[in-house]
Protein backbone atom coordinates (compact mmCIF):
# COMPACT_ATOMS: atom_id res chain seq x y z
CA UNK A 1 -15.91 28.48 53.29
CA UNK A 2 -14.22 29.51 56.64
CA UNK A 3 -13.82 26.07 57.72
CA UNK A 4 -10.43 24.30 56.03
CA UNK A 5 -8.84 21.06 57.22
CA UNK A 6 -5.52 19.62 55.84
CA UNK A 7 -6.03 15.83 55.08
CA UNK A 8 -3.53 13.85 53.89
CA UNK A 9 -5.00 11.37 50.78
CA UNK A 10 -3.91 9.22 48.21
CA UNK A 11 -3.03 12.25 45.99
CA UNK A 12 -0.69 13.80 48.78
CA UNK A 13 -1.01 16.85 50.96
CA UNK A 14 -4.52 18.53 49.85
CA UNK A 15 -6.26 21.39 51.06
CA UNK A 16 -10.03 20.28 51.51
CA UNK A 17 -12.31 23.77 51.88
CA UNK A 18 -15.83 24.00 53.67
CA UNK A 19 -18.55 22.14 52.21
CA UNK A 20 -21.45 23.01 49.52
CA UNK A 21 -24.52 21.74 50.50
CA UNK A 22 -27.76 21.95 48.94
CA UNK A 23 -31.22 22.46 50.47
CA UNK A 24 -32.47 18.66 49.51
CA UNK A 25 -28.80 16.96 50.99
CA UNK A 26 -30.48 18.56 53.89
CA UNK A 27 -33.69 17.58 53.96
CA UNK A 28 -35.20 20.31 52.85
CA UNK A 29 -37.23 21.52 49.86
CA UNK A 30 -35.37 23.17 47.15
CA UNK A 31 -35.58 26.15 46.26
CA UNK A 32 -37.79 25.67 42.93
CA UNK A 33 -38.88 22.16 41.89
CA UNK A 34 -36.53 22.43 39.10
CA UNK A 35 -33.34 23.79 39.49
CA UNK A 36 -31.02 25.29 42.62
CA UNK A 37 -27.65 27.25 42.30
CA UNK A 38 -24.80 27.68 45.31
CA UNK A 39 -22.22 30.27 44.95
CA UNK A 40 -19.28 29.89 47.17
CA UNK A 41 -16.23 32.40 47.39
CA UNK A 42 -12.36 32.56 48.50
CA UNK A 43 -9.03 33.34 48.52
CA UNK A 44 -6.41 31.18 48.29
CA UNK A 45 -2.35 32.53 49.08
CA UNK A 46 0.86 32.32 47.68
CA UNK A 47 2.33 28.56 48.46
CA UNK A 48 -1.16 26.86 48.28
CA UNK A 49 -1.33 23.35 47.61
CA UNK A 50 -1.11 21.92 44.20
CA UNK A 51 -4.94 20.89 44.58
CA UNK A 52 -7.62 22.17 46.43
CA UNK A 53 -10.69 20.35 46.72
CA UNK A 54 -14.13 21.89 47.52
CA UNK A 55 -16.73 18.96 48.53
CA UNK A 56 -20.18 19.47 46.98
CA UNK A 57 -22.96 17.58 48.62
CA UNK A 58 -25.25 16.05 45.80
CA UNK A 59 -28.76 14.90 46.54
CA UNK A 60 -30.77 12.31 44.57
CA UNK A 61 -32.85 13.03 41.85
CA UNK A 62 -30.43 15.09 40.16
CA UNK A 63 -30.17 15.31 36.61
CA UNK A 64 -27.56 17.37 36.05
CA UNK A 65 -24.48 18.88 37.54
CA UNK A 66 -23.37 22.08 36.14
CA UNK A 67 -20.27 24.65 37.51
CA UNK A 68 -19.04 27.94 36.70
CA UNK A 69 -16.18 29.53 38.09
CA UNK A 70 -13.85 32.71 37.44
CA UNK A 71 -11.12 34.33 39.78
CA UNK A 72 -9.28 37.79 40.00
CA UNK A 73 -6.10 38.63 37.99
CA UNK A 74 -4.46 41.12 39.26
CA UNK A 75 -1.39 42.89 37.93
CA UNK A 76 1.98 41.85 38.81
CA UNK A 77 5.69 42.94 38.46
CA UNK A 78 7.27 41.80 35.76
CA UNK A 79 9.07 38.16 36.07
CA UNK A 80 6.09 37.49 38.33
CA UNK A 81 3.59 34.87 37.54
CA UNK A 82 0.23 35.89 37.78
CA UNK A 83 -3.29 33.90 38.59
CA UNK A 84 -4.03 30.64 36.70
CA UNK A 85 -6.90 28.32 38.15
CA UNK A 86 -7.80 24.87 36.69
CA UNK A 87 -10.58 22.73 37.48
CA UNK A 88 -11.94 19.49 37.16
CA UNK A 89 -14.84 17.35 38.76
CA UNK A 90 -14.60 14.67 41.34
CA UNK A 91 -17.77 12.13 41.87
CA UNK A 92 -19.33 10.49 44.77
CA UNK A 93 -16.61 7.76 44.69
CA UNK A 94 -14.37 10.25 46.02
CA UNK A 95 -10.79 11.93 45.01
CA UNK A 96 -8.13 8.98 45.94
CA UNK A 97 -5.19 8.99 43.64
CA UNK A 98 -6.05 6.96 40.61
CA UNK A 99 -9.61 5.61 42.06
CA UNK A 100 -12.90 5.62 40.08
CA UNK A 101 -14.24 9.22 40.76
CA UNK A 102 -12.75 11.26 38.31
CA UNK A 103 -15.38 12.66 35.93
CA UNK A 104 -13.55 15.24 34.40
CA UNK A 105 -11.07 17.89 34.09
CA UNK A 106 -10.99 21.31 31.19
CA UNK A 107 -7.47 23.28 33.10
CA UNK A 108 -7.55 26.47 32.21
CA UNK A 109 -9.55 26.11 29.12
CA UNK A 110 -13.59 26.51 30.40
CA UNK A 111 -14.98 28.79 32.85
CA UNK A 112 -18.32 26.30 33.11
CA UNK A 113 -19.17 22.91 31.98
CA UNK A 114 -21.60 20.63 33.13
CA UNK A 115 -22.16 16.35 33.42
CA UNK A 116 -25.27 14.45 33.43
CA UNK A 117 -26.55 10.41 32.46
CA UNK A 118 -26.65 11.31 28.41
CA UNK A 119 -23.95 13.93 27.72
CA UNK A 120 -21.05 16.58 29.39
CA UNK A 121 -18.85 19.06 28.39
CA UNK A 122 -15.98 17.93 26.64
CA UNK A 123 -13.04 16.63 28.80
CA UNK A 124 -16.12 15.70 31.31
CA UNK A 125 -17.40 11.92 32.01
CA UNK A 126 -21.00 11.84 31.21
CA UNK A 127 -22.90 9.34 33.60
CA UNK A 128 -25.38 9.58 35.88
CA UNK A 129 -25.21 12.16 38.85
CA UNK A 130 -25.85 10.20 41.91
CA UNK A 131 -26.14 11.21 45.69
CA UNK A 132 -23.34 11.65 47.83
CA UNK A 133 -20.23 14.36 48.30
CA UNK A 134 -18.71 15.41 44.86
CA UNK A 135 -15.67 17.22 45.11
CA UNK A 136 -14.59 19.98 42.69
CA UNK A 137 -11.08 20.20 42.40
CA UNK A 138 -9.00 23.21 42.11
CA UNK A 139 -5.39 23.53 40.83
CA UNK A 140 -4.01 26.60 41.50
CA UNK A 141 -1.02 26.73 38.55
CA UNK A 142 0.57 29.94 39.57
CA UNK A 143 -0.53 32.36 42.13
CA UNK A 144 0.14 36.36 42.28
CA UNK A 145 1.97 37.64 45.64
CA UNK A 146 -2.01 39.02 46.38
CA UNK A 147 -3.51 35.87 46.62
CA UNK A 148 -5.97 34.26 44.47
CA UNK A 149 -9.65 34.86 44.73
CA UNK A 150 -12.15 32.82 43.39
CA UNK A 151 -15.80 32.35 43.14
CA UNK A 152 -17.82 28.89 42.47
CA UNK A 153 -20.90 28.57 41.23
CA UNK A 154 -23.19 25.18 41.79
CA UNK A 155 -26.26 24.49 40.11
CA UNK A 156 -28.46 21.58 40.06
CA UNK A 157 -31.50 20.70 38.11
CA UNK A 158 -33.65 17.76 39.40
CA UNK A 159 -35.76 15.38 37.62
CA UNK A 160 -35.59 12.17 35.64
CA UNK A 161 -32.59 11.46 34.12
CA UNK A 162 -32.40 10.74 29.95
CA UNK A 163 -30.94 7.66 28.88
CA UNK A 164 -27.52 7.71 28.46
CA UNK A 165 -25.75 7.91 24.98
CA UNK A 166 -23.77 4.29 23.24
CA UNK A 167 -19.77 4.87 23.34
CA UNK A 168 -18.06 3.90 19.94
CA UNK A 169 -14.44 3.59 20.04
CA UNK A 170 -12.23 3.79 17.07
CA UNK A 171 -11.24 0.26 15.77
CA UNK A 172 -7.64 -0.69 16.63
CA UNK A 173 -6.48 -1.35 13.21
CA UNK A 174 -6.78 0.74 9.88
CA UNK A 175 -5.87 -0.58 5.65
CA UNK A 176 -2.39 -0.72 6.18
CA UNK A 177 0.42 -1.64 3.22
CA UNK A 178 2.08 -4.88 5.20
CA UNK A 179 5.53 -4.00 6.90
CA UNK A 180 5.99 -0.76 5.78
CA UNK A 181 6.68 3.24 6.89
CA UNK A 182 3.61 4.93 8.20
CA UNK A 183 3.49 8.39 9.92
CA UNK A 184 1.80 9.47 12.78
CA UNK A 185 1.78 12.54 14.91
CA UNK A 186 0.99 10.94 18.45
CA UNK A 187 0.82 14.53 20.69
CA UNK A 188 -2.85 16.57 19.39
CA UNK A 189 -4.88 18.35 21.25
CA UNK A 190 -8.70 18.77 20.48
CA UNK A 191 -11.32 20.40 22.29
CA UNK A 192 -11.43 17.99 24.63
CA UNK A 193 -9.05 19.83 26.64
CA UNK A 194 -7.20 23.03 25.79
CA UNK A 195 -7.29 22.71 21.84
CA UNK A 196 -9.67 24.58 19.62
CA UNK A 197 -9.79 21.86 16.76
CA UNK A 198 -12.65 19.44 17.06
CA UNK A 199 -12.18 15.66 16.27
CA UNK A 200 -13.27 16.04 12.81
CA UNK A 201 -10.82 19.13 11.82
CA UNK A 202 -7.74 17.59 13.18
CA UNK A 203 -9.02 14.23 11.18
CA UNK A 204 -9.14 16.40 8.16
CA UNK A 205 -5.65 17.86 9.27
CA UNK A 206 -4.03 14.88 9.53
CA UNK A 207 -5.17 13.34 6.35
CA UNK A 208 -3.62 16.59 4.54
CA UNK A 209 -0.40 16.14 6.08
CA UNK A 210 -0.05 13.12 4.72
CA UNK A 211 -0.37 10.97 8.32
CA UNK A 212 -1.32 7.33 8.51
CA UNK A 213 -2.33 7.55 12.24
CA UNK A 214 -2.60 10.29 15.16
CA UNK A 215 -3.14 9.27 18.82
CA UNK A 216 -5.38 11.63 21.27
CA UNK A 217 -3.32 13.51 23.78
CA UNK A 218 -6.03 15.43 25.72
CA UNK A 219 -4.77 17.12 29.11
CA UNK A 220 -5.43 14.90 32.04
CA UNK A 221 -8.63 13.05 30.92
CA UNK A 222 -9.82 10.32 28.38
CA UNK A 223 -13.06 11.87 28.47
CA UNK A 224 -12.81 12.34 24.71
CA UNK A 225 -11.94 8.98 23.12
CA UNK A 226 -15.60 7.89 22.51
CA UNK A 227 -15.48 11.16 20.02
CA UNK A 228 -13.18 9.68 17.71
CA UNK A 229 -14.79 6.87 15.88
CA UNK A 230 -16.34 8.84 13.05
CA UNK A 231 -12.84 10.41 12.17
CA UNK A 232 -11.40 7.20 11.87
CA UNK A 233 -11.26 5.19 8.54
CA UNK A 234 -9.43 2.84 6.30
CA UNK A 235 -7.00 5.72 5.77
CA UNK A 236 -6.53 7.06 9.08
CA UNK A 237 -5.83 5.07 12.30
CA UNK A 238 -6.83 6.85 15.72
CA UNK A 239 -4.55 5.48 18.57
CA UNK A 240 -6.43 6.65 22.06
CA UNK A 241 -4.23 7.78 24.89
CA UNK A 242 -3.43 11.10 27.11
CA UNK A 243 -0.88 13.91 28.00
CA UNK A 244 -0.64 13.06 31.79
CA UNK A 245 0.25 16.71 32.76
CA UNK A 246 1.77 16.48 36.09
CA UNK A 247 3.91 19.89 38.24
CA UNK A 248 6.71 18.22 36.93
CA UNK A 249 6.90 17.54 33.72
CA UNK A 250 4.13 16.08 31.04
CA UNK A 251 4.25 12.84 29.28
CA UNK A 252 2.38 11.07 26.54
CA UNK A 253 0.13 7.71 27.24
CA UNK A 254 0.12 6.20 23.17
CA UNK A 255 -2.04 3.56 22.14
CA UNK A 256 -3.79 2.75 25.46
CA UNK A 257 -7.09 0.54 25.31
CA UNK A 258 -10.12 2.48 25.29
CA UNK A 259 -11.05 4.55 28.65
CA UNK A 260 -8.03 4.52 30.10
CA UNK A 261 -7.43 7.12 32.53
CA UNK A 262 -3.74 7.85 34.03
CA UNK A 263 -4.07 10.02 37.09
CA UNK A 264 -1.18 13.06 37.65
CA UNK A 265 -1.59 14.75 40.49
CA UNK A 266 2.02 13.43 42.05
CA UNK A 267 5.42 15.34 41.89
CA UNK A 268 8.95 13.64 41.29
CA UNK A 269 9.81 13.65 44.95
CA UNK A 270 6.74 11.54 45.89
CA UNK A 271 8.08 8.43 44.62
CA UNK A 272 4.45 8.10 42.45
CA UNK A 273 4.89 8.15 39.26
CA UNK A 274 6.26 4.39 38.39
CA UNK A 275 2.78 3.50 39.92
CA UNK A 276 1.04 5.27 36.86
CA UNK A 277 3.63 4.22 34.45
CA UNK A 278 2.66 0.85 34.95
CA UNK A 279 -0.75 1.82 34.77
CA UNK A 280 0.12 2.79 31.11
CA UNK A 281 1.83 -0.04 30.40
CA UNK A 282 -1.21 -2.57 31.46
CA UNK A 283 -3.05 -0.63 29.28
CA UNK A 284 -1.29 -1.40 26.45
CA UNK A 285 0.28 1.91 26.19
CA UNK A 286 3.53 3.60 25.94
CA UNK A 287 4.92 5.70 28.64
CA UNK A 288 6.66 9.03 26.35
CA UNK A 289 7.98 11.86 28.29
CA UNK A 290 6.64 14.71 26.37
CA UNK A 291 9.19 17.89 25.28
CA UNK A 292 11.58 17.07 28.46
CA UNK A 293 13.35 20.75 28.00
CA UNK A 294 10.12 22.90 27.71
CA UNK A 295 10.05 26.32 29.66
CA UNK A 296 6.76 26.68 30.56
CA UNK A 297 5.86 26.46 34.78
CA UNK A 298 5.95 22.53 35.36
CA UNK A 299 6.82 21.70 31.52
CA UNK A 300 10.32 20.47 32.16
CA UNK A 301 10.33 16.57 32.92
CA UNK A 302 11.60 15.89 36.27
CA UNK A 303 10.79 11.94 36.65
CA UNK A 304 14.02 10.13 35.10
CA UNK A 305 13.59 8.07 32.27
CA UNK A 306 14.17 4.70 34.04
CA UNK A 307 9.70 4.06 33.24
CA UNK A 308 10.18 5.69 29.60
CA UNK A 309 9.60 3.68 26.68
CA UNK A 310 10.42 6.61 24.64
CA UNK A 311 11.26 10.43 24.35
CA UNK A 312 9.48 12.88 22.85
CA UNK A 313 12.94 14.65 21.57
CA UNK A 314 11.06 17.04 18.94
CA UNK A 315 7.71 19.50 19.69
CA UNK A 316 6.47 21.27 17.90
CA UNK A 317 8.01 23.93 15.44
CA UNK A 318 11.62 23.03 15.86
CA UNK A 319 13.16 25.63 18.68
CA UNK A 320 16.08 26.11 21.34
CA UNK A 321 14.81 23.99 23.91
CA UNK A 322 14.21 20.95 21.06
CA UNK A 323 17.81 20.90 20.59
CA UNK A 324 18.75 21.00 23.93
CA UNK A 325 16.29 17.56 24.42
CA UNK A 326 18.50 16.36 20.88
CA UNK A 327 21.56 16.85 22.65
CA UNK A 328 20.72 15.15 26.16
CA UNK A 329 19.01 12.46 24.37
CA UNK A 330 21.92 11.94 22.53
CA UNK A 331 24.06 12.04 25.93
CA UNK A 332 21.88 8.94 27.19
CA UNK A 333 22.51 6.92 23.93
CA UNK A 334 26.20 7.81 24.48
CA UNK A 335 25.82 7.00 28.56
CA UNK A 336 24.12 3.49 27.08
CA UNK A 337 26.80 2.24 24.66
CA UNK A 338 29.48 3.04 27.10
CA UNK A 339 28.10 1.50 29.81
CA UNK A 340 27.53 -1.63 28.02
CA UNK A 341 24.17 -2.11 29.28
CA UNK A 342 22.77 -2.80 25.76
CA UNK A 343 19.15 -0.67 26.95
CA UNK A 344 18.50 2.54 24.98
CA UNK A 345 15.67 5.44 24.55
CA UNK A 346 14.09 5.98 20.94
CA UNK A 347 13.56 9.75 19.89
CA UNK A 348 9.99 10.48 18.67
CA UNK A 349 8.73 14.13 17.53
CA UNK A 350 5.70 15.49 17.42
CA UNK A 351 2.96 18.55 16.45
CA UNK A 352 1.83 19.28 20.22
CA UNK A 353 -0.56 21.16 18.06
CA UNK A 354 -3.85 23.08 19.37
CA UNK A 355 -5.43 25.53 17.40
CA UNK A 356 -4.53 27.29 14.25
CA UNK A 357 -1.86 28.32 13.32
CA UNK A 358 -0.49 24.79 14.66
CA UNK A 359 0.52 22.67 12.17
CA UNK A 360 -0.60 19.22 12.30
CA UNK A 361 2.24 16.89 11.18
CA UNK A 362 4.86 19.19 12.43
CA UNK A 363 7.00 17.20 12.66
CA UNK A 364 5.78 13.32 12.20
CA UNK A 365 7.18 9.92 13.68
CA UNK A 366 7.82 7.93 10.41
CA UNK A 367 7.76 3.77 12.18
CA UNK A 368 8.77 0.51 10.32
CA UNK A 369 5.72 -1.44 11.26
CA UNK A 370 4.51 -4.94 10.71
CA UNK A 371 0.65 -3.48 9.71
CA UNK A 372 -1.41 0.01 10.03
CA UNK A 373 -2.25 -1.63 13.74
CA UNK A 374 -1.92 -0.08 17.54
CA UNK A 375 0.11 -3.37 18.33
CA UNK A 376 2.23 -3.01 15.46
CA UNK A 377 2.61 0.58 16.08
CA UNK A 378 3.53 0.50 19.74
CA UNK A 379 6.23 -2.14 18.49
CA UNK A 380 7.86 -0.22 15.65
CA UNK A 381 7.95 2.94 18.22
CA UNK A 382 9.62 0.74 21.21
CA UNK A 383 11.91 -0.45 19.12
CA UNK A 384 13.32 2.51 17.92
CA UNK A 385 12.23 1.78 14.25
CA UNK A 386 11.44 5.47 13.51
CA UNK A 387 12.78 8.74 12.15
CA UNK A 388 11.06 11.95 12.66
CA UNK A 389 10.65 14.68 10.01
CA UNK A 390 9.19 17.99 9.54
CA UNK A 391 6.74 16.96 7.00
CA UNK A 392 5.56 13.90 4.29
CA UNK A 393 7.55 15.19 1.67
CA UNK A 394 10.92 14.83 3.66
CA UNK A 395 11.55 10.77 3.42
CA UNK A 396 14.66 9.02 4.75
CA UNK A 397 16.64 5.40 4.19
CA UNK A 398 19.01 5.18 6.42
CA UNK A 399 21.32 1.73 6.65
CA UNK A 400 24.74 0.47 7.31
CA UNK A 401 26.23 -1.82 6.02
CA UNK A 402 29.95 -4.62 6.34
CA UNK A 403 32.04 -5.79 3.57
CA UNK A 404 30.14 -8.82 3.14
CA UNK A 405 26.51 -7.46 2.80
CA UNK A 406 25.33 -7.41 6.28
CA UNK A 407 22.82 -4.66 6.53
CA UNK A 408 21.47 -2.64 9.49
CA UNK A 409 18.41 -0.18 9.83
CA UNK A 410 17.03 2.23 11.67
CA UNK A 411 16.76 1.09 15.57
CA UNK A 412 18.94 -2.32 14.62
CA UNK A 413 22.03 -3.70 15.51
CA UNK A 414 24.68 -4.04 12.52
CA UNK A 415 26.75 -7.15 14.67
CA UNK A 416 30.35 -7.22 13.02
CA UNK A 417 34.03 -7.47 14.96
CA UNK A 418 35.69 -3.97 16.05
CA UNK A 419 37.49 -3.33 13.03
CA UNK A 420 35.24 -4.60 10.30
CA UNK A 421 34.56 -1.76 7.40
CA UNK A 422 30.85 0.01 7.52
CA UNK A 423 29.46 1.51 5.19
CA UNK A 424 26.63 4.14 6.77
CA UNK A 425 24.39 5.07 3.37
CA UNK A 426 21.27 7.76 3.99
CA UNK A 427 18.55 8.28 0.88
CA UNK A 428 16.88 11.55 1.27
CA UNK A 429 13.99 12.89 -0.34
CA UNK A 430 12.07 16.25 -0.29
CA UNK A 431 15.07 18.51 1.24
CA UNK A 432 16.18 21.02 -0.64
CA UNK A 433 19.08 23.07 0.17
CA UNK A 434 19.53 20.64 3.47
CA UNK A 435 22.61 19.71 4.92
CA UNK A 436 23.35 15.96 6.25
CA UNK A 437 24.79 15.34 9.42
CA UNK A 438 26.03 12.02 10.74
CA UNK A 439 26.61 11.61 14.90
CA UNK A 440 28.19 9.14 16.41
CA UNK A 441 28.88 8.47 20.03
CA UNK A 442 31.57 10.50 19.57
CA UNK A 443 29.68 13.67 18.27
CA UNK A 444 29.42 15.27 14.76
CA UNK A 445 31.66 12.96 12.53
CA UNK A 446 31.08 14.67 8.80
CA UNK A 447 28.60 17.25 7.13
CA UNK A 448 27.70 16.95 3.73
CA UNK A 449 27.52 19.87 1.25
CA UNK A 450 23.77 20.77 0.64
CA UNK A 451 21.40 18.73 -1.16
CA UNK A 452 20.58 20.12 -4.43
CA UNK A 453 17.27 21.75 -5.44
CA UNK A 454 15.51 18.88 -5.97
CA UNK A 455 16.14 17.81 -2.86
CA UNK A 456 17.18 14.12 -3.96
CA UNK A 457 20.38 12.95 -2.50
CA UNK A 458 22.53 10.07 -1.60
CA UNK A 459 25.09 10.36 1.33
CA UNK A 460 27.91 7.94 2.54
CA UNK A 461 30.33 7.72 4.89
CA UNK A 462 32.44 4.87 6.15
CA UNK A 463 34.06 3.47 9.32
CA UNK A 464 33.95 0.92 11.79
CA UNK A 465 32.57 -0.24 14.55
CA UNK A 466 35.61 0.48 17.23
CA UNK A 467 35.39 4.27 16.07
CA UNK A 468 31.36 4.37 15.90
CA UNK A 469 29.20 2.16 18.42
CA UNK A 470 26.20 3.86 16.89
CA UNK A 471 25.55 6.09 13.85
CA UNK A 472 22.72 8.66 13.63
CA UNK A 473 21.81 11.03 10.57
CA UNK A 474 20.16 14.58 10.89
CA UNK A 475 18.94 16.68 8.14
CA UNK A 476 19.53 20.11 8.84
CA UNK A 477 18.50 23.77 7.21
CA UNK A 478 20.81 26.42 7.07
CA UNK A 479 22.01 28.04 10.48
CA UNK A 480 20.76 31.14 11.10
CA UNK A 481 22.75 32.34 14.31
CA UNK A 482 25.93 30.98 14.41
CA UNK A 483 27.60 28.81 16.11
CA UNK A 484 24.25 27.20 16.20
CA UNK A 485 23.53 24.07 13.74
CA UNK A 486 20.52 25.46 11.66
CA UNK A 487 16.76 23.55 12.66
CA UNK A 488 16.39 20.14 11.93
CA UNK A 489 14.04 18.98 8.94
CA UNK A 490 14.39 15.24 9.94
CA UNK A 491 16.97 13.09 12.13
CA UNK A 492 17.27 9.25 12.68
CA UNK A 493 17.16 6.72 15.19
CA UNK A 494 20.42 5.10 15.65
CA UNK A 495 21.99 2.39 13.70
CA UNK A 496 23.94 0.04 16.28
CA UNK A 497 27.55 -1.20 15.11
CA UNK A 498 29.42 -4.36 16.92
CA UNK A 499 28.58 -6.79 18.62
CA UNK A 500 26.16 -6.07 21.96
């Protein structure tokens, strides 16, 4: 491991460590007929690459591939991030930036995992392990002032390889209720990559929360979407997709065809990420920047929204940095109207949810779709036809409407002259105690009283379009540290007023 070269590849500047090599890549005789094992060790410092890549060299008649790792974590003053080490699997075909060798990639989450023809771990490719330099790839995600130390271990059993196992996808359409609402929570994470939840218990999740459809989200690998056929059904449709989780920010792949992978090892300031965007986008997918405000090391999304096709404004259990993605989404639909370019961003929300206590369906996308269909789906979503709540039992109508019975929705364009009345009308359902909120582009234009214990009400508020280019409603509990609005239980789209 003394031996390091800097090569500059596909996936930028990467730091390429001393090859593995085993006794057979060598031509030599193993070290037992069945099985031999490799242990490498090393340190890498402060300022190390974003990925490190360690080259294995694989010879044939391997069955299986398996890996271990683990690495020091030593204490560090406070502020200070400490050690975290992902890892992930490169084959034969080599690492380029969004080729054909990726076989798999766990973060954080495993400490060993394995591939071979019939089967891996989960987030891992299974497929057969053929001859030729493998690469394991390291991400060091923080690294103490002391350095990081690690130590690999490689073992390979030989023989014949089993056959490998049929892939069944989900279908891409579920019993649907015609052009209707259906909810979805579109950000999940199984144990496929970081979540604890297998495929069947988020399934079972989602049916309780009342969902209509959920789309995979795993970490940086579609390794998983061949595990979600059985938890599909008539009731339940599962999109397939990913959480491309990149240094600089995360964002959601939704409704992509089946074994799809989106590669993410680019920052902002290489100029990369439109390529992948695209990427999504052939697949069918849609490109959702993923809680834009989050805290967390390399959480914050740093890539513009010029590739977006929508934002993921709520995650999770609704918090500080939520609002602060509420407010500077609202700023772009504000930027939009004035400008006059006639383009704007929906607002989705999402669970992000991993292992209990995560609740799935906190909160839910609620799309006007055509069917219970990806296509349909996708469509509803790009077209802003959507409000997000914190649960089924909050439901919203939202419309606006001119003196002579034009009507508006959600995501739609009321077209009437400047100073032509409006009448903005929101139903709600399942919010007691709530407070309603209308925004226009000119900020918070009235605040109803709260709803009353049944949490039934009927809110309306008129104007016109030369004092309101767009309207938006927000449900909202009580504040609990003032001057702060209290969380939201659900919020709109916009409704459009004027002519575009």
């Amino acid at each position: 491991m003394a031996r390091r070269a800097l090569l500059t590849t596909g996936a930028a500047a990467a730091l390429t460590l001393g090859d593995v090599s085993f006794a057979a890549a060598d031509g030599r005789e193993p070290e037992t007929p069945e099985r031999e094992t490799r242990t490498v060790r090393g340190t890498l410092p402060p300022g190390s690459p974003d990925f490190v890549y360690v080259p294995v060299d694989v010879p044939s008649g391997v069955r299986e591939l398996r890996i271990s790792y683990l690495y020091d974590r030593p204490s560090v003053p406070a502020g200070t991030p400490g050690n975290a080490l992902d890892i992930g699997l490169f084959d034969e075909r080599g690492t380029e930036l969004g080729g054909e060798g990726f076989r798999g990639w766990s973060g954080g989450a495993r400490t060993e995992f394995f591939v071979r023809a019939d089967g891996a771990t989960p987030g891992y490719v299974a497929g057969p392990v053929r001859a030729g330099r493998w690469h394991i790839a390291l991400g060091p995600y923080t690294v103490a002032p002391q350095g990081l130390t690690y130590e690999i271990t490689v073992t390979l059993t030989y023989g014949e390889p089993s056959p490998a196992a049929p892939v069944t996808y989900p279908p891409s359409f579920a019993r649907g209720r015609g052009r209707a609402w259906y909810r979805g929570d579109c950000h999940l994470h199984s144990w496929y990559s970081d979540g604890r939840r297998t495929p069947a218990e988020i399934g079972a999740l989602a049916r309780s929360a009342g969902l209509d459809f959920i789309n995979t989200s795993e970490h940086n690998t579609h390794a998983g979407h061949g595990a979600w056929a059985d938890v599909a059904g008539d009731d339940l449709l599962v999109m397939l997709g990913e959480e491309v989780t990149t240094r600089n920010g995360h964002v959601l792949a939704v409704g992509t065809e089946p074994g799809t992978f989106v590669d993410w090892r680019y920052r902002a300031r290489e100029g990369r990420f439109g390529r992948f965007a695209r990427r999504i986008r052939q697949a069918g997918g849609l490109v959702i920047p993923a809680h834009p405000h989050a805290t967390c090391i390399g959480c914050a999304w740093k890539f513009g929204f010029g590739e977006a096709d929508a934002v993921e404004v709520w995650n999770g259990p609704y918090t500080p940095d939520d609002e602060v993605a509420l407010a500077a989404w609202d700023a772009m639909l504000v930027a939009g109207v004035r400008g006059g370019r006639g383009t704007w961003l929906p607002a989705v929300g999402n669970s992000d949810a991993h292992r209990d206590p995560d609740v799935v369906g906190l909160p839910q996308t609620v799309v006007l779709a055509d069917d219970l269909t990806v296509e349909a789906l996708r469509e509803g979503i790009r077209a802003g036809r959507a409000y997000v709540a914190e649960s089924s039992a909050v439901s919203l109508a939202f419309s606006a409407t001119g003196g002579r019975g034009e009507r508006a929705g959600i995501g739609e364009r009321l077209e009437l002259d400047a100073d032509a009345p409006v009448t903005v009308r929101l139903e709600v359902t399942g919010a007691p105690g709530r407070t309603v909120r209308f925004v226009t582009d000119e900020g918070v234009v009235f605040t109803g009283s709260p709803l009353p214990a049944s949490g039934v009400g009927v809110v309306e508020w008129r104007t016109t379009p030369s004092y309101a280019a767009y309207v938006r409603a927000e449900v909202r509990h009580a504040a609990t540290a003032q001057p702060l609005p209290g969380a939201l239980a659900a919020f709109t789209n916009p409704v459009f007023l004027g002519r575009g």
